[in-house]
Protein backbone atom coordinates (compact mmCIF):
# COMPACT_ATOMS: atom_id res chain seq x y z
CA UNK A 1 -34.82 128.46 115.72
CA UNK A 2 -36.87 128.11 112.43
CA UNK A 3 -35.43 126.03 109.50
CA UNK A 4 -37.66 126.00 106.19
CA UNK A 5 -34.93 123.34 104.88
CA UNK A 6 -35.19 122.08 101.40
CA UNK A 7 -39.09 122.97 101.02
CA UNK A 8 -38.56 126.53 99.55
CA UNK A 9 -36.49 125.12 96.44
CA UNK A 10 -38.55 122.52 95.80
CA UNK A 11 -41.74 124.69 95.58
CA UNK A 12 -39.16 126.88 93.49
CA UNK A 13 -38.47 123.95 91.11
CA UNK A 14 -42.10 123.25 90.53
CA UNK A 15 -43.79 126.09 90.48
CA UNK A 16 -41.15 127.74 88.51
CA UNK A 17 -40.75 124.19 85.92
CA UNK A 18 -44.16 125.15 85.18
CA UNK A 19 -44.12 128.73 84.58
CA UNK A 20 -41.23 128.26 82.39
CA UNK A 21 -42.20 125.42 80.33
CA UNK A 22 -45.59 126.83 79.49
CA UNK A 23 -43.57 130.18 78.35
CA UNK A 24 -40.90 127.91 76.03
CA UNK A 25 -43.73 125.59 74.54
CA UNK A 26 -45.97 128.65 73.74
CA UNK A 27 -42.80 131.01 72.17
CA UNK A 28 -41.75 127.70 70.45
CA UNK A 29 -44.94 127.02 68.76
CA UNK A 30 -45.86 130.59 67.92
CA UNK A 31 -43.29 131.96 66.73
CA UNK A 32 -40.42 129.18 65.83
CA UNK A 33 -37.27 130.70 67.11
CA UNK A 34 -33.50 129.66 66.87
CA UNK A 35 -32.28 128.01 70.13
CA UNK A 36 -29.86 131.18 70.97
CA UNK A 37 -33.08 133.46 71.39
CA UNK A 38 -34.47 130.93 73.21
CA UNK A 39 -31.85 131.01 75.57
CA UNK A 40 -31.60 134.91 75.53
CA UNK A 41 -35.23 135.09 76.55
CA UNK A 42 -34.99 132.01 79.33
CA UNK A 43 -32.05 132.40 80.77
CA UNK A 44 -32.30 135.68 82.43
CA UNK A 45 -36.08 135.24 83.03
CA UNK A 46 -35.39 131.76 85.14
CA UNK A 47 -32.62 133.43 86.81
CA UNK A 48 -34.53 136.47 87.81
CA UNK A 49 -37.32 134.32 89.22
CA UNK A 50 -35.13 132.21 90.89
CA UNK A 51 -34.21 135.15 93.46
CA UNK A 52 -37.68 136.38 93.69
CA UNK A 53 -39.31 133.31 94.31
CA UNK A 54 -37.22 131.78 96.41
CA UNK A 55 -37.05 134.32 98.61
CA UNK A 56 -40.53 134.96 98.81
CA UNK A 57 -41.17 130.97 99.04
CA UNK A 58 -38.66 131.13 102.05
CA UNK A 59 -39.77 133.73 104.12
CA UNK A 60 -43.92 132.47 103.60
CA UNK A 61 -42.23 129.36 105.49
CA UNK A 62 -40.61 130.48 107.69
CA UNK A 63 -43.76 133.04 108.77
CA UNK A 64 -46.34 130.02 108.52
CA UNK A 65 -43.35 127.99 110.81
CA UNK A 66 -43.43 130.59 113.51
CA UNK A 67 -46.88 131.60 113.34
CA UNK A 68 -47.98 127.77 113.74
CA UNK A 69 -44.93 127.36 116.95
CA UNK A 70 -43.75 124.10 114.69
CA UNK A 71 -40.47 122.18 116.19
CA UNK A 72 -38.86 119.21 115.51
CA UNK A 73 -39.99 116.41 114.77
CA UNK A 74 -39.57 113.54 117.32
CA UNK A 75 -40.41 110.30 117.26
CA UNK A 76 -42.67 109.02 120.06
CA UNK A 77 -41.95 105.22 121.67
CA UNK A 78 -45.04 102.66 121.87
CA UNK A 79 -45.57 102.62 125.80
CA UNK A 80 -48.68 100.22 125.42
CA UNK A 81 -46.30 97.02 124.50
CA UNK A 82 -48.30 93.50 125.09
């Protein structure tokens, strides 16, 4: 069974940090809003985002997981002790 675990939101977080910030610093110094259109604009565009992102993020993983046959990780012993 494949398990993307936390990698999908924290691609999320940083590719969508970026996006966002770059969209607030260039509405904030262009046009000088008030904070409540700031968060009428943000709001629904991070959410929105969110659910396409993450889903797209999740499924690339899980693809690139089964494509590549990845499993768990083990740990292998030293059997070359002196």
């Amino acid at each position: 069974m494949f398990d993307p675990g936390d990698g999908p939101a924290v691609f999320v977080i940083l590719i969508e940090g970026a996006l966002a910030m770059t969209g607030v610093l260039w509405v904030e110094f262009t046009f000088a809003p008030p904070l409540w259109v700031h968060a009428a604009i943000w709001i629904p565009t991070v959410s929105i985002l969110t659910l396409i992102l993450l889903r797209l993020i999740k499924s690339t993983l899980l693809v690139l997981q089964h494509r590549h046959s990845a499993g768990q990780g083990t740990m292998e012993s030293n059997k070359t002790e002196s």
